[in-house]
Structure formats: structure tokens, C-alpha cells
N, C-alpha and C. Protein backbone atom coordinates (compact mmCIF):
# COMPACT_ATOMS: atom_id res chain seq x y z
N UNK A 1 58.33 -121.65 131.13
CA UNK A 1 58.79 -121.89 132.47
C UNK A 1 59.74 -123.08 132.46
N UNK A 2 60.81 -122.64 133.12
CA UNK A 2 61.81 -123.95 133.02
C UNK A 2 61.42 -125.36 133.81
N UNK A 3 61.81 -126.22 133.46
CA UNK A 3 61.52 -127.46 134.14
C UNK A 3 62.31 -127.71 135.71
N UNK A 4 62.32 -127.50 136.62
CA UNK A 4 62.88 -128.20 138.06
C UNK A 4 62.95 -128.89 137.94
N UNK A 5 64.72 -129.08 138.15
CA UNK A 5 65.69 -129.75 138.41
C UNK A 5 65.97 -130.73 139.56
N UNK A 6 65.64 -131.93 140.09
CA UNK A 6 66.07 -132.05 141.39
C UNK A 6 67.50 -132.91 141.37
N UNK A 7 68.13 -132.82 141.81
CA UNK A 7 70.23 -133.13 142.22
C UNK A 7 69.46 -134.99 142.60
N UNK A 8 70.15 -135.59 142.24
CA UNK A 8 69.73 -137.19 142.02
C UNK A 8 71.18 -137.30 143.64
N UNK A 9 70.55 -137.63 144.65
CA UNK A 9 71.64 -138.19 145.82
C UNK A 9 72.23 -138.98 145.47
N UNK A 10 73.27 -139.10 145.79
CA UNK A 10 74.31 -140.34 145.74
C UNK A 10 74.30 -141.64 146.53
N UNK A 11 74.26 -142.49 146.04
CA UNK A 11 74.06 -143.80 146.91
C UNK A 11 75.18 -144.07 147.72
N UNK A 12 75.10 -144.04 149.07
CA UNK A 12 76.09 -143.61 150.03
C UNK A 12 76.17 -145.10 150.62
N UNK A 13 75.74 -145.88 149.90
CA UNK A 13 75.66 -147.79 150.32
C UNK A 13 74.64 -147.93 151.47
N UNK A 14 74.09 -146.95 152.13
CA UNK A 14 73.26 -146.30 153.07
C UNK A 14 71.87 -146.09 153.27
N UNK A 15 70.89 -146.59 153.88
CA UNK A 15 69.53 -145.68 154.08
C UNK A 15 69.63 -145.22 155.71
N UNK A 16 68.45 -144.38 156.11
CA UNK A 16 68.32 -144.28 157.42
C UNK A 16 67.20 -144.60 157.70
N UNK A 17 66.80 -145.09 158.90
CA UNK A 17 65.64 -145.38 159.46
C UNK A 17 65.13 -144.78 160.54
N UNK A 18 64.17 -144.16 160.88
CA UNK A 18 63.71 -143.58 161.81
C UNK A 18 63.39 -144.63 163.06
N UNK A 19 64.13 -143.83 164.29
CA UNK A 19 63.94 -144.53 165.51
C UNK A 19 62.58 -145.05 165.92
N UNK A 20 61.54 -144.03 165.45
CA UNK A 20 60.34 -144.60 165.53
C UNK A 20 59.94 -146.10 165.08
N UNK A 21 60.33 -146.31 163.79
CA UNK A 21 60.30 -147.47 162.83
C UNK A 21 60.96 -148.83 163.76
N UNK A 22 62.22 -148.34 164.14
CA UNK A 22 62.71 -149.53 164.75
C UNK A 22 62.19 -149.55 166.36
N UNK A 23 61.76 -148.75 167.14
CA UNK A 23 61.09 -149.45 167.89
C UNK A 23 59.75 -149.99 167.26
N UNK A 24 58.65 -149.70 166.82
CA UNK A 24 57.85 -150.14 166.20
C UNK A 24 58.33 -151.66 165.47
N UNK A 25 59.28 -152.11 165.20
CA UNK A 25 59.28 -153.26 164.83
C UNK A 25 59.76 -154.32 166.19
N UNK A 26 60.28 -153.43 166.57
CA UNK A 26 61.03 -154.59 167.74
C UNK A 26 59.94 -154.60 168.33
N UNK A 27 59.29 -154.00 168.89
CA UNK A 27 57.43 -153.55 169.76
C UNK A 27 56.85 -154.93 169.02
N UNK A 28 56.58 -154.66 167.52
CA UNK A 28 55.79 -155.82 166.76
C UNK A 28 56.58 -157.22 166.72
N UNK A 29 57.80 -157.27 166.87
CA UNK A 29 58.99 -158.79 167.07
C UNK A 29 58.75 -159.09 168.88
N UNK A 30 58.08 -158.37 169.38
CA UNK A 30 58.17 -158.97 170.88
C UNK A 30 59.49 -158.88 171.40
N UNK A 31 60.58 -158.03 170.94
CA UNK A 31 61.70 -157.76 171.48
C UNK A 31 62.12 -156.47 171.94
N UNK A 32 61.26 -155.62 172.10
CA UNK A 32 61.40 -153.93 172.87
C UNK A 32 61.76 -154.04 174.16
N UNK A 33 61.49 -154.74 175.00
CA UNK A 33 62.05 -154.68 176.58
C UNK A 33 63.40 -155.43 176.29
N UNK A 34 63.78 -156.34 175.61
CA UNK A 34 65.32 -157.10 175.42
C UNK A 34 65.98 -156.08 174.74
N UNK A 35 65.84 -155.20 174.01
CA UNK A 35 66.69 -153.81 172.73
C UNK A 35 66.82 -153.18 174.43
N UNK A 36 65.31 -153.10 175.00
CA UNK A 36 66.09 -151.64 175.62
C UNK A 36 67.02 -152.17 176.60
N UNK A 37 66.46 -152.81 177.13
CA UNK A 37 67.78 -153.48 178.35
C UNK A 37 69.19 -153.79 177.73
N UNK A 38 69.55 -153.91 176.85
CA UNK A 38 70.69 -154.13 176.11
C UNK A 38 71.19 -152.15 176.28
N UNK A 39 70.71 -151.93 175.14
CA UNK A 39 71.12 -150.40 175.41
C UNK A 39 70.76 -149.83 176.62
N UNK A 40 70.26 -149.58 177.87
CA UNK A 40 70.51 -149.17 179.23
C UNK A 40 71.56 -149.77 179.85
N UNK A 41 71.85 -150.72 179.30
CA UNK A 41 73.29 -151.30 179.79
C UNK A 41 74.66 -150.99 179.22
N UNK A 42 74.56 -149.70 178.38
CA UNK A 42 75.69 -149.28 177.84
C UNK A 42 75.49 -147.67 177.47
N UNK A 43 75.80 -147.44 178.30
CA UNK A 43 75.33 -145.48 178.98
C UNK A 43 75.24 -144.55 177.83
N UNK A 44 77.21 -144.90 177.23
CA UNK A 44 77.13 -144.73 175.71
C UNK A 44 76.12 -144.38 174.68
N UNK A 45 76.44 -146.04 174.50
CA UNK A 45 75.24 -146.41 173.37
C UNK A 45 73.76 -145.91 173.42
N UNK A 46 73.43 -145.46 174.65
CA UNK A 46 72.00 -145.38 175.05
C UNK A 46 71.75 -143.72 174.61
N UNK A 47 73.13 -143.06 175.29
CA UNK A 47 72.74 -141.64 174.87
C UNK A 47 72.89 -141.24 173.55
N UNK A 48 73.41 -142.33 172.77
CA UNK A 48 73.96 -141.78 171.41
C UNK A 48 72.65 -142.23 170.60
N UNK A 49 71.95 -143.48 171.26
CA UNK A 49 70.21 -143.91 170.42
C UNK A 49 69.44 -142.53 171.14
N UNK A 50 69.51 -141.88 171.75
CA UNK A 50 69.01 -140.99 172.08
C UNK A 50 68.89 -139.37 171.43
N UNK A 51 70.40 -139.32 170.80
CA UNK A 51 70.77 -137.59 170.68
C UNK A 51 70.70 -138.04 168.76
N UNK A 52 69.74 -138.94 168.44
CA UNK A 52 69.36 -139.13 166.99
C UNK A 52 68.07 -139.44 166.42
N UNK A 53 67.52 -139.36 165.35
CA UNK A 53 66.32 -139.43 164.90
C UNK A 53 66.67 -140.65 164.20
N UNK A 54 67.25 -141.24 163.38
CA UNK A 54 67.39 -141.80 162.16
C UNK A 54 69.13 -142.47 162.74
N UNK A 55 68.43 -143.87 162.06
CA UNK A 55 69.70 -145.05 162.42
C UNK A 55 70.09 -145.45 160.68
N UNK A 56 71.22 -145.49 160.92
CA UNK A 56 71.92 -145.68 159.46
C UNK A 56 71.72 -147.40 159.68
N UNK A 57 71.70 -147.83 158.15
CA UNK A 57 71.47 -149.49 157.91
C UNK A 57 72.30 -149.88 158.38
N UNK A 58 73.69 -149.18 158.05
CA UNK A 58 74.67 -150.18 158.50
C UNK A 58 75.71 -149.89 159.93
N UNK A 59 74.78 -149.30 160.74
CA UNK A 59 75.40 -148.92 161.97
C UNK A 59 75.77 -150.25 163.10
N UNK A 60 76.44 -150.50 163.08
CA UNK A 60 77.65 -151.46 163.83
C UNK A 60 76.59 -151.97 165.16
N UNK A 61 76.71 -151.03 165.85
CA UNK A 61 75.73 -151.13 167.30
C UNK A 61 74.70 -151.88 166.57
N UNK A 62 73.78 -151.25 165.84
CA UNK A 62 72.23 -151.11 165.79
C UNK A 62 72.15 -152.50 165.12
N UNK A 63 73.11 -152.89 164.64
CA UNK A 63 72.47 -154.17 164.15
C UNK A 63 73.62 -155.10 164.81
N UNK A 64 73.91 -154.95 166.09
CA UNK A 64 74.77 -155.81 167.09
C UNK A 64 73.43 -155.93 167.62
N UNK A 65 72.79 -155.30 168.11
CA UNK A 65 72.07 -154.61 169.45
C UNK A 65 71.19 -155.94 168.79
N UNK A 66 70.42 -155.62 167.19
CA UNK A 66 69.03 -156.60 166.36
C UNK A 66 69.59 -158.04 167.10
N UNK A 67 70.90 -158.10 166.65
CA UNK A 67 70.89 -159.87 166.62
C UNK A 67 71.04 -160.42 167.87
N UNK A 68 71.80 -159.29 168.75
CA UNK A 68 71.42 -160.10 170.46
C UNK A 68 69.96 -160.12 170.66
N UNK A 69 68.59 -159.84 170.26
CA UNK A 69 67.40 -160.17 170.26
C UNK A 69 67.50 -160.80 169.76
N UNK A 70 67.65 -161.71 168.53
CA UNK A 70 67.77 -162.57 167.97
C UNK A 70 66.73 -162.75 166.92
N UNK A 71 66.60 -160.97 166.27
CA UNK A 71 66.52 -160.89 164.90
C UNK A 71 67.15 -160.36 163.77
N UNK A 72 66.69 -160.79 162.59
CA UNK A 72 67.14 -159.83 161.34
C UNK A 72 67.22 -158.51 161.11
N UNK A 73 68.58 -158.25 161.17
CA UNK A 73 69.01 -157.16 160.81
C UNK A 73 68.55 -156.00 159.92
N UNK A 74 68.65 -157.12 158.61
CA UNK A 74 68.17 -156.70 157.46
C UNK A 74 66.03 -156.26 157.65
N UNK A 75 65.97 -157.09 157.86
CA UNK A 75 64.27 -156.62 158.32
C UNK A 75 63.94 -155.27 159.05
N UNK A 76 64.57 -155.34 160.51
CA UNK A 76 64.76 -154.34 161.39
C UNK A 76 64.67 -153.11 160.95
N UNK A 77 65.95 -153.14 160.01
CA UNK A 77 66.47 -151.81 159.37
C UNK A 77 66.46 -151.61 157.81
N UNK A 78 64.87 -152.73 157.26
CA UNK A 78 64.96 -152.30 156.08
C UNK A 78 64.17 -150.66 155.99
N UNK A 79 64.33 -150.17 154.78
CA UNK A 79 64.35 -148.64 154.23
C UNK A 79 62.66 -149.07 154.40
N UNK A 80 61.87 -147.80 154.56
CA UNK A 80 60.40 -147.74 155.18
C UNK A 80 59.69 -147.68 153.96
């Protein structure tokens, strides 16, 4: 029987994080009502955290959005 193969992904400089995860941390940072009020204040941004499962590390917003709470980015959106 041959051995399975699995295709090795390419490191796309990238992880994703599940929306779950990052509210769950902001929930545990005491900053979930400051994230969401930030994003309800930008109709945009709100429907686009909405019409996704999974936030890329290095998404522009998502780690604008971390540091107006006035946490780490890198924490927020480290890989699970």
C-alpha cells in the first residue's frame, strides 16, 4: 500500500484565526464592549467582521481595531 502523500502549504507570511478566538480573548482582556463599539462604528468594517470566520494575522483593520483597545496585536492574533 502506498504511503499518503500530504502537499506541505506554503507559508503565505500568514495564519488565520477564528473569530471565535478573538472575541474570546478580547472577552478574557476586558476589551469586548471597546472592539465592538469600535467596529459598530464603521458599517463597513462591521459587515466585513461579520461575512467571515477566520481573521488573517496580518489584516490592517483587525489589528488597528487590537491597538485602539490598547492591546497586543501579536497576542490577539497569535495562531491557536
Amino acid at each position: 500500500m502506498a504511503a499518503i502523500r500530504h502537499k506541505k502549504k506554503p507559508d503565505l507570511g500568514y495564519h488565520t484565526v477564528s473569530r471565535l478566538t478573538i472575541i474570546t480573548r478580547l472577552e478574557e482582556a476586558g476589551k469586548f464592549n471597546d472592539a465592538r463599539a469600535i467596529l459598530e462604528a464603521n458599517k463597513l468594517n462591521y459587515e466585513k467582521w461579520n461575512s467571515v470566520l477566520e481573521i488573517r494575522s496580518t489584516d490592517s483593520v483587525a489589528i488597528g481595531l487590537i491597538q485602539a483597545v490598547g492591546l497586543d496585536p501579536d497576542v490577539i492574533l497569535a495562531k491557536e
